[in-house]
Protein backbone atom coordinates (compact mmCIF):
# COMPACT_ATOMS: atom_id res chain seq x y z
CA UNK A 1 -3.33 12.51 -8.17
CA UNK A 2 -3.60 16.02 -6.93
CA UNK A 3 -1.77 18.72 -5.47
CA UNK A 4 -4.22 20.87 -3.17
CA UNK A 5 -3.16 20.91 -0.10
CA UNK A 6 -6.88 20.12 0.99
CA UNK A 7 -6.60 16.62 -0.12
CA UNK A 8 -3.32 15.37 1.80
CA UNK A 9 -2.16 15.65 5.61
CA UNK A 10 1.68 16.84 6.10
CA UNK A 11 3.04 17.36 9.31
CA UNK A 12 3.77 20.81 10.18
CA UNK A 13 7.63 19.65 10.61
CA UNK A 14 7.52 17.89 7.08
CA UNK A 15 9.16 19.73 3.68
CA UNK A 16 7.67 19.55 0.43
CA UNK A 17 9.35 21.05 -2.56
CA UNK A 18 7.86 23.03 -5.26
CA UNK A 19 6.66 20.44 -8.02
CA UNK A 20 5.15 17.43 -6.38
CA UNK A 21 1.96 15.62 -7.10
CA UNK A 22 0.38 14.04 -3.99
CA UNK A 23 -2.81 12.35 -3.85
CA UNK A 24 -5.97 12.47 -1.81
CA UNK A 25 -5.39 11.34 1.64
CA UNK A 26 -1.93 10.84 1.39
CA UNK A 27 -0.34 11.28 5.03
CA UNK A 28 3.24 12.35 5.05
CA UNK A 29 4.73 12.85 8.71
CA UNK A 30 7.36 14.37 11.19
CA UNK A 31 10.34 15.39 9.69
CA UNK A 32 10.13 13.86 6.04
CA UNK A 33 11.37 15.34 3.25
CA UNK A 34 9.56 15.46 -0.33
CA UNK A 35 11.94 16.52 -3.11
CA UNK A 36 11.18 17.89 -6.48
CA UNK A 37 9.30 16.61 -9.06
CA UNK A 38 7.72 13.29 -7.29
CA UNK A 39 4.55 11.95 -7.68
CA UNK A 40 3.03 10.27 -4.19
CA UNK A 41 -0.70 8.36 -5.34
CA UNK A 42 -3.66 8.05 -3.35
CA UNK A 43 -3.62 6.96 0.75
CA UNK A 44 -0.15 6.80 0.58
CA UNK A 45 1.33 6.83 4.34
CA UNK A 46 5.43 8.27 4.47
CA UNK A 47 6.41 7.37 7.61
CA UNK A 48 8.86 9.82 10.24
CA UNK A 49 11.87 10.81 9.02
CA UNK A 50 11.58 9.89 5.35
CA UNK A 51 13.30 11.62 2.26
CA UNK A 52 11.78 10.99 -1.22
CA UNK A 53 14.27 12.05 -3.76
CA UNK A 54 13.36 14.31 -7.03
CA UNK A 55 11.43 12.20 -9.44
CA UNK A 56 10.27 9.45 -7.42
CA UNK A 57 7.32 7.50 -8.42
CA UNK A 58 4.91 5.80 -5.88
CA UNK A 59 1.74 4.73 -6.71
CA UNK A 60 -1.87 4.05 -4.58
CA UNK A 61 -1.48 3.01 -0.98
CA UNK A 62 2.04 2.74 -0.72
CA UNK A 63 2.74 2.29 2.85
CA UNK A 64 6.62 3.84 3.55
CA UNK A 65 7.94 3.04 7.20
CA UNK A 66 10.31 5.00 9.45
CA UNK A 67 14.02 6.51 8.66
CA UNK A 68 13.70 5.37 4.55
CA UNK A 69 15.61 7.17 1.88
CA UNK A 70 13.54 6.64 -1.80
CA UNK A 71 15.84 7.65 -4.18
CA UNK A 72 16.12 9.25 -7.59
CA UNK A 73 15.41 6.06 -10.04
CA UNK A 74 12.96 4.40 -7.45
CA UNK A 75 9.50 3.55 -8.61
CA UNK A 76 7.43 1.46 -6.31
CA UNK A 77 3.88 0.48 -8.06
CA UNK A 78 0.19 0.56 -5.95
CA UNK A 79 -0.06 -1.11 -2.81
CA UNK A 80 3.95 -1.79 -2.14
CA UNK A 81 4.90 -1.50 1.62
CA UNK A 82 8.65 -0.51 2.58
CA UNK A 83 9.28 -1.74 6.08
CA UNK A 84 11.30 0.44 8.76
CA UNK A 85 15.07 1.43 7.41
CA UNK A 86 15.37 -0.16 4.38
CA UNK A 87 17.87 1.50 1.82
CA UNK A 88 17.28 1.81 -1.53
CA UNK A 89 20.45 2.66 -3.77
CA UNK A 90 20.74 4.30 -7.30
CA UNK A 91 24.45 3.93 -8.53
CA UNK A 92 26.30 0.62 -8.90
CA UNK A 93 29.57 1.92 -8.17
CA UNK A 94 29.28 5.38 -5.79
CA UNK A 95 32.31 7.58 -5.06
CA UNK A 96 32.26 10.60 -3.54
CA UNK A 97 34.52 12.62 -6.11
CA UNK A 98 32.67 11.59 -8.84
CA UNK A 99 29.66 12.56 -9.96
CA UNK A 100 27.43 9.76 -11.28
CA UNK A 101 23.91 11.50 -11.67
CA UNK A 102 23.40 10.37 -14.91
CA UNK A 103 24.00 6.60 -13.93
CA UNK A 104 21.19 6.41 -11.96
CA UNK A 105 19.98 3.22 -12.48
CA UNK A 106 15.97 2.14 -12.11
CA UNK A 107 15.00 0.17 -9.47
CA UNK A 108 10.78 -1.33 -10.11
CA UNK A 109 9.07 -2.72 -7.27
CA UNK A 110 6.14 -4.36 -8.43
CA UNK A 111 2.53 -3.88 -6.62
CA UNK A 112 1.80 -5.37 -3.69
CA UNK A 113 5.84 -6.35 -2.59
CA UNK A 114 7.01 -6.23 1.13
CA UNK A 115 10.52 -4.95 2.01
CA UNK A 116 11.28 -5.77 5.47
CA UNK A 117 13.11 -3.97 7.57
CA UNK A 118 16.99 -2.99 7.37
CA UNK A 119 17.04 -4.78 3.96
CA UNK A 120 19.24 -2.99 1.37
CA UNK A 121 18.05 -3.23 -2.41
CA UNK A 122 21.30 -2.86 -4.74
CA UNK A 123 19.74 -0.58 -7.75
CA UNK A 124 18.51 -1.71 -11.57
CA UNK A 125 16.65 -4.58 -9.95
CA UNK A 126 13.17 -5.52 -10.17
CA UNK A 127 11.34 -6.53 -7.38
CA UNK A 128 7.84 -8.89 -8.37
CA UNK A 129 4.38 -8.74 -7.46
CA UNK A 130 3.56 -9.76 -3.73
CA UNK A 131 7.18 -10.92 -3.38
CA UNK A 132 8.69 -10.79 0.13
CA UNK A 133 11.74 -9.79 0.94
CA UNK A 134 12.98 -10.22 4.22
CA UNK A 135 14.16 -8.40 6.43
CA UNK A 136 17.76 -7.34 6.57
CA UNK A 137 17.82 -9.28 3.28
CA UNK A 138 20.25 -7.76 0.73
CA UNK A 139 18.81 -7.60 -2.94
CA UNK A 140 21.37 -8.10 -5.81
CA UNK A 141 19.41 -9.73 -8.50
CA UNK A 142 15.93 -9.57 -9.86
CA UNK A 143 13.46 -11.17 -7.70
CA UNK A 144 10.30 -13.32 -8.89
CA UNK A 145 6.72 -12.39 -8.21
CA UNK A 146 5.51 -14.81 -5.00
CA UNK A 147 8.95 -14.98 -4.14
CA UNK A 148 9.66 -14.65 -0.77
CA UNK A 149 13.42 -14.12 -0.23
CA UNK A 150 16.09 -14.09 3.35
CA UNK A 151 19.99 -13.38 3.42
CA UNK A 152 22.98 -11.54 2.18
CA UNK A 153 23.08 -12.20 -0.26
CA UNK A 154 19.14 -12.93 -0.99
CA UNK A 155 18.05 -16.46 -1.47
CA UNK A 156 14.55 -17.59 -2.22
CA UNK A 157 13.75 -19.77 0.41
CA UNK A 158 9.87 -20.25 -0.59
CA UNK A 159 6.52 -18.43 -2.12
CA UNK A 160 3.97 -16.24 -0.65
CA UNK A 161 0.48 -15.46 -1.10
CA UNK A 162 -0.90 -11.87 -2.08
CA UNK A 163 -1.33 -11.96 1.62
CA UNK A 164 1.43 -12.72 2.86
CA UNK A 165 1.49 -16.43 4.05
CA UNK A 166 3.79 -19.08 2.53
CA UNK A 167 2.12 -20.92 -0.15
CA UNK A 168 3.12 -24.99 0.24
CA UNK A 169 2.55 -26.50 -3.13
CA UNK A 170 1.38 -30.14 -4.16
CA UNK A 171 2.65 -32.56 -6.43
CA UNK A 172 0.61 -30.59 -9.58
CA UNK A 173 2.21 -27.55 -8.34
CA UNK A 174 -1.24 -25.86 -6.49
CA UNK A 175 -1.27 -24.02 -3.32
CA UNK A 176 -3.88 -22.39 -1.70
CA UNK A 177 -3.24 -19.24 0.81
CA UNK A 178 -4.67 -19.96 4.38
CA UNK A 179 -6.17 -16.72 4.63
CA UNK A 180 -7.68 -15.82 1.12
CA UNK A 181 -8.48 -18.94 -0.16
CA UNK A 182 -6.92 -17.74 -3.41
CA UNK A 183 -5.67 -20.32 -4.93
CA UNK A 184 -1.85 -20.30 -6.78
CA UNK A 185 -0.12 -22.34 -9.90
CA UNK A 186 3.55 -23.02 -9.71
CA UNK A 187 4.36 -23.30 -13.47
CA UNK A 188 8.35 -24.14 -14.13
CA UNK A 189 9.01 -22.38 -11.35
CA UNK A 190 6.95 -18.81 -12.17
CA UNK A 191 4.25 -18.53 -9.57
CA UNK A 192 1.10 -17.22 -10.47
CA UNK A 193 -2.58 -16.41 -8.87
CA UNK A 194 -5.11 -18.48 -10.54
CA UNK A 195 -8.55 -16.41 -10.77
């Protein structure tokens, strides 16, 4: 990652504090905000009206829809897409005559998970590789790579592909993805891609 201003796009109406690291073609947009001390990877797109909190962490190709808030504690790994208002949160139990900044807790979303829109992720959870979350889904516990998960509070309802399309597995637990072609084990209920 870099921080020459040659190597990313930012919107004349976007802010971006002293002490960022943003990589090469990295497009950040109208009105977003980049705090202190983040570091944005590669072909990363931050969407209108975005604030990414001091010390945020997103890797390669992170896509980051409209009117999101990334806060302190967030780290979403390469290729993670956060859909259109979704709300991250970094203390368990907020008040506004407290102070609770060193509570924050971390909140991982794995490479290659979808957050839909309007979904709320309650903080210290860990989001899995290419899981889904729905949208307006509300996140309270861990959630399992392939898992694709609806509701308030979120169920698993199925699996998903590393593309996106729900994986229907056979009686020896194999599914293949209708795009790909990549084919998927269900072991004991852990999904994994099968090379």
């Amino acid at each position: 990652m870099e921080n020459d201003s040659k190597t990313y796009f930012a919107h004349s109406s976007a802010v971006i504090d002293a002490g960022c690291i943003i990589g090469k073609e990295t497009k950040i947009w109208h009105f977003s905000h980049i705090m202190p001390d983040c570091k944005i990877g590669n072909h990363c797109n931050i969407g209108q009206n975005v604030v990414v909190s001091p010390k945020v962490v997103l890797g390669n190709n992170v896509k980051v829809q409209n009117n999101v808030s990334i806060y302190t504690g967030v780290i979403c790994e390469d290729d993670v897409f956060l859909g259109p208002s979704m709300v991250f949160t970094n203390v368990i139990n907020p008040r506004s005559a407290i102070k609770r900044n060193k509570e924050f807790k971390t909140t991982l979303v794995k490479k290659g998970a979808s957050i839909g829109a309007n979904a709320t992720i309650v903080c210290g959870n860990t989001i899995g590789e290419y899981a889904f979350v729905g949208a307006g889904a509300v996140i309270t516990k861990d959630v399992k790579p392939y898992a694709l998960v609806v509701g308030n509070p979120a169920k698993q309802i199925g699996w998903v592909s590393a593309y996106g399309h729900r994986l229907d597995f056979d009686k020896e637990g194999k599914a293949v993805c209708i795009e790909s072609g990549q084919k998927y084990l269900n072991i004991n209920g852990l999904v994994v891609s099968k090379e």
